[in-house]
Protein backbone atom coordinates (compact mmCIF):
# COMPACT_ATOMS: atom_id res chain seq x y z
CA UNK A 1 157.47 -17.35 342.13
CA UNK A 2 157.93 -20.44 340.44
CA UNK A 3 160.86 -21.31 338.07
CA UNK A 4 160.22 -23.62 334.99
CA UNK A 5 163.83 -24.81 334.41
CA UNK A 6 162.50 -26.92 331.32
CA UNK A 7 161.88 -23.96 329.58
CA UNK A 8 165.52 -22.77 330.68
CA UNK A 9 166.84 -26.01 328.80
CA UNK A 10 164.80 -25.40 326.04
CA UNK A 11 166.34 -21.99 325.05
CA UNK A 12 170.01 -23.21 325.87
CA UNK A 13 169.83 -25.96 323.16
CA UNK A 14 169.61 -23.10 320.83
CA UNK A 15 173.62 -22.81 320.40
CA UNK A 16 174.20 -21.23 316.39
CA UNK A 17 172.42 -20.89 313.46
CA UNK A 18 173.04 -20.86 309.62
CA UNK A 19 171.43 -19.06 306.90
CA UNK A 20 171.67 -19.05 302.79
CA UNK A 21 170.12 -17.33 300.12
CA UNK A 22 168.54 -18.00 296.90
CA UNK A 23 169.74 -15.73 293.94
CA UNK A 24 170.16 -15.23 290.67
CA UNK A 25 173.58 -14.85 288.89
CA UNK A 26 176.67 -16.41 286.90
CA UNK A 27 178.84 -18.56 288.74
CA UNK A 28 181.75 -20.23 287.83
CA UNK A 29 183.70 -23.57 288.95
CA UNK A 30 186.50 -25.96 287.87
CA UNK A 31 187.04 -29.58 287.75
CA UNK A 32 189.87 -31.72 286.90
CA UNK A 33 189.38 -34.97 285.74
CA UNK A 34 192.85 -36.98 285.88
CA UNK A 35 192.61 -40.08 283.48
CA UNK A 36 195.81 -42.34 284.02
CA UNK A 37 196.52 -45.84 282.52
CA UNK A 38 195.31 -45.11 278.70
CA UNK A 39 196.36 -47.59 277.28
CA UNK A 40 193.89 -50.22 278.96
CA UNK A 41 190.78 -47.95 277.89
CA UNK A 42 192.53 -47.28 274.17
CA UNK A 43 191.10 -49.10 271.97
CA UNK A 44 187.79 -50.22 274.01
CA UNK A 45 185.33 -49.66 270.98
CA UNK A 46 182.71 -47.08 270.11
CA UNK A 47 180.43 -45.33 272.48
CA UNK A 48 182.70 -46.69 275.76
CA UNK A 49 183.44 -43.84 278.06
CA UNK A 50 184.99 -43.28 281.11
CA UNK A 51 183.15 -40.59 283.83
CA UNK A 52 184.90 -37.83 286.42
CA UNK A 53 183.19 -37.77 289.68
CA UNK A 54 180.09 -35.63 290.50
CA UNK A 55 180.71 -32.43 290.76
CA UNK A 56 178.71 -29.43 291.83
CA UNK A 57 178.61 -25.99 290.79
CA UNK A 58 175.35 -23.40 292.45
CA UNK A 59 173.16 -26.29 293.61
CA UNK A 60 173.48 -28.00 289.90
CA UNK A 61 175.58 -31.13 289.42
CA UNK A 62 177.26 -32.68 286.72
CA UNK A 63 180.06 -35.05 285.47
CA UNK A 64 182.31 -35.15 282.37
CA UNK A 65 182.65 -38.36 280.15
CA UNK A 66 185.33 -38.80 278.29
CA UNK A 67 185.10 -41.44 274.96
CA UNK A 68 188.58 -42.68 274.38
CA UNK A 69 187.75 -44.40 270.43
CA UNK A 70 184.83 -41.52 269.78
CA UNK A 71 181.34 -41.26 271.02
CA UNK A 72 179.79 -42.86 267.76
CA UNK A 73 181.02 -45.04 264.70
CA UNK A 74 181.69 -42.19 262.73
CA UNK A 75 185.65 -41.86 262.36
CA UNK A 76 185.82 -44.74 264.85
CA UNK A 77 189.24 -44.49 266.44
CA UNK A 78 190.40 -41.42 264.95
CA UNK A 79 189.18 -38.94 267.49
CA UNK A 80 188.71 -39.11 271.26
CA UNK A 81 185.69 -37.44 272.64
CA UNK A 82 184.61 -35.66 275.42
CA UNK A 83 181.28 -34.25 276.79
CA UNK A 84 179.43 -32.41 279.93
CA UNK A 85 176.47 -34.36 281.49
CA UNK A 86 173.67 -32.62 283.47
CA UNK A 87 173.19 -34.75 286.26
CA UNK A 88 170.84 -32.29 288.59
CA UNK A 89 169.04 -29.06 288.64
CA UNK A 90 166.63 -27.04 286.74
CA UNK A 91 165.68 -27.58 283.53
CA UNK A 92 166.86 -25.07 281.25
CA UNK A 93 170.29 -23.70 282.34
CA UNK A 94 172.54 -22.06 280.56
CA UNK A 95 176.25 -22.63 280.62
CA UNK A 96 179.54 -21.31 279.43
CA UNK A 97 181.54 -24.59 278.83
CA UNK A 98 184.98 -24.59 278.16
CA UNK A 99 187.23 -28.10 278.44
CA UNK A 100 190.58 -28.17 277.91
CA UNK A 101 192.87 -31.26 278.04
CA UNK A 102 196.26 -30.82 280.04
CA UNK A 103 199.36 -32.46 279.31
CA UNK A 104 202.79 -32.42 280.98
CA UNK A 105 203.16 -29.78 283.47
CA UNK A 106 199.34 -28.70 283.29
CA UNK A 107 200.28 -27.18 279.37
CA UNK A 108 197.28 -26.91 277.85
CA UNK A 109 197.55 -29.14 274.69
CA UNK A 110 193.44 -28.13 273.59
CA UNK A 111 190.73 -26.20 274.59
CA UNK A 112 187.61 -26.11 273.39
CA UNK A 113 184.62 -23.58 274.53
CA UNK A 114 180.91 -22.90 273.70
CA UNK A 115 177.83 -21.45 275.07
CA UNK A 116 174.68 -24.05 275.58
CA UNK A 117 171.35 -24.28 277.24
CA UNK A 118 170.68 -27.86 278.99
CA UNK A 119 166.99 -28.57 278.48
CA UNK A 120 166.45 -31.24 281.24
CA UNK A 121 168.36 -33.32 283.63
CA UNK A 122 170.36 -36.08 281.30
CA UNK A 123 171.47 -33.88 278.29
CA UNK A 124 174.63 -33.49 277.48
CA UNK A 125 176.99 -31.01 275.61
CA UNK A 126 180.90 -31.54 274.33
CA UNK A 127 182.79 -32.53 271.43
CA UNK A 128 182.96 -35.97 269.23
CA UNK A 129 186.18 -34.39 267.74
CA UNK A 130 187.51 -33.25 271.10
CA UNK A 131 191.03 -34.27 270.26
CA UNK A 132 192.89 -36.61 267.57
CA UNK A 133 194.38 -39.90 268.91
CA UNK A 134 197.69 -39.11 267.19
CA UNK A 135 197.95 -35.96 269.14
CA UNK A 136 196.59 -37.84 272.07
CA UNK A 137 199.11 -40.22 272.01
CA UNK A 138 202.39 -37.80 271.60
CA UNK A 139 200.74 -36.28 274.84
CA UNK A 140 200.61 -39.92 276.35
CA UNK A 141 204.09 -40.73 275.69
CA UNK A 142 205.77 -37.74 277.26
CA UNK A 143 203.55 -37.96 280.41
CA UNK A 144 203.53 -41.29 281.61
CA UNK A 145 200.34 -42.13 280.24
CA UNK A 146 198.19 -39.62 281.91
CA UNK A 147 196.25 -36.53 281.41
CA UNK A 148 193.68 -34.06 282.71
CA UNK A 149 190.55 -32.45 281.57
CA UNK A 150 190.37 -29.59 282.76
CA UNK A 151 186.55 -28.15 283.14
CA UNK A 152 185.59 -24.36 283.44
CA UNK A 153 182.01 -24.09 283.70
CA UNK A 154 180.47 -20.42 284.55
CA UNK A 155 175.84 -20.59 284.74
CA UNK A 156 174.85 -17.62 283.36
CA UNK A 157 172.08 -16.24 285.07
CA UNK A 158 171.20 -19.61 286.92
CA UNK A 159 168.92 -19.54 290.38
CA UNK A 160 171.53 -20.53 293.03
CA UNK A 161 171.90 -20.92 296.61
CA UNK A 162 174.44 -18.99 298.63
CA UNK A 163 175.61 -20.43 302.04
CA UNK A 164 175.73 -18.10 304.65
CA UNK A 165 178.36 -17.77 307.82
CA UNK A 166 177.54 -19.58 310.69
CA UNK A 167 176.23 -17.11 313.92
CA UNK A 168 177.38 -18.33 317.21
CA UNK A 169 174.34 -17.29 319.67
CA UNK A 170 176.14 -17.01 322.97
CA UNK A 171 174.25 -19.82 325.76
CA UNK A 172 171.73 -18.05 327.80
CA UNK A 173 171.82 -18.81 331.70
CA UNK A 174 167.97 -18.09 332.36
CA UNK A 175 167.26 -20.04 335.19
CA UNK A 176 170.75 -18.59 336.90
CA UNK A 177 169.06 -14.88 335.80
CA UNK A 178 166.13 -15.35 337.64
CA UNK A 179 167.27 -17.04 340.74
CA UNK A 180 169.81 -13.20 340.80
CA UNK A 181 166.41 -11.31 340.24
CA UNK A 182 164.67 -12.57 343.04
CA UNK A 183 167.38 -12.69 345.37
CA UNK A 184 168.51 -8.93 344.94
CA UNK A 185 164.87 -7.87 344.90
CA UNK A 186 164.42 -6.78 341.47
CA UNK A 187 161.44 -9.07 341.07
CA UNK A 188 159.38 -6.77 343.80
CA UNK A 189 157.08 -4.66 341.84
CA UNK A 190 155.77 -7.38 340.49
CA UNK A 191 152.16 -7.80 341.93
CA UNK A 192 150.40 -10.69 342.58
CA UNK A 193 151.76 -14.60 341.75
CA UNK A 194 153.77 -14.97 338.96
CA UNK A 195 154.95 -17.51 337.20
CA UNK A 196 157.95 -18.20 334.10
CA UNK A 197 156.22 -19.72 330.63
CA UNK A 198 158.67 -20.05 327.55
CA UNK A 199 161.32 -17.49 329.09
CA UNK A 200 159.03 -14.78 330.13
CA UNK A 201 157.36 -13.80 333.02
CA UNK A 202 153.27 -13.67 332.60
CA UNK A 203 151.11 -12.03 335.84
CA UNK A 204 148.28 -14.52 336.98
């Protein structure tokens, strides 16, 4: 009886597995977005922003941008703006958006929420009039120039993948097996020549 210890090899490469799942359903992440050092971006003009890292929530990712003299000319330097930009995903999501801007001790100084539907990859959704730069800078002054935004973002109803646990597949010892068969006779009513092809034993 011949042994075909590549075969053996073969299977004991095969150590654990993973598995997800695609489904549909709300989900629901935070971000923080720490902006320190205001005063260098006060006062940049118009339309300059400042952006959070990328962040992911069910397979979609986004970031936040935050406008420190507004997001247009309108009111120019009376408001600070911020907004949610879809970076990745499909088209179409909906989201329940809620930002809220955290000042000394995490208080939340504003929050702002809304319900919106992202048509394509590069919309975006917030507020031009997310806070007043008066308020902005009492906040500033009693925290050392810093402060969060704070982003709760649930997708309603959004196709997702799920990661699964990992399965640890214990490491078979097939060529050990077979040499035990053989050797305490088991392999006897076998008739004829036989040989070992992709772990099993085939009659010729």
């Amino acid at each position: 009886m011949a042994i075909n210890s590549t075969s053996a090899v073969k299977h004991a490469e095969r150590l654990s597995e993973t598995s997800s799942r695609w489904v549909t359903g709300s989900i629901t992440a935070t971000h923080n977005f720490e902006v320190t050092n205001f005063s260098q971006l006060d006062g940049k003009g118009a339309r300059k922003f400042v952006s959070s890292s990328t962040f992911t929530v069910g397979g979609y990712d986004w970031k936040i941008d935050f406008y420190p003299d507004r997001n247009d000319m309108q009111n120019y330097g009376v408001y600070a703006s911020a907004f949610l930009y879809f970076l990745r995903g499909l088209d179409g999501v909906t989201v329940r958006l809620s930002l809220s801007l955290l000042g000394k001790d995490n208080r939340v100084s504003i929050q702002k929420t809304d319900t919106r539907t992202f048509p394509s990859v590069g919309s975006d959704w917030g507020w031009s009039k997310f806070i007043e730069k008066s308020h902005l800078q009492e906040l500033l002054h009693l925290n050392a120039g810093r402060f969060t935004i704070r982003c709760v973002l649930t997708l309603i109803d959004a196709p997702h993948a799920e990661e699964g646990s990992a399965i640890k597949i214990p490491e078979p010892n097939l060529h050990q097996d077979l040499m035990d068969m053989l050797k305490n006779g088991e392999g006897s009513l076998l008739s004829g020549a036989s040989s070992v092809t992709g772990g099993y034993i085939a009659e010729l």
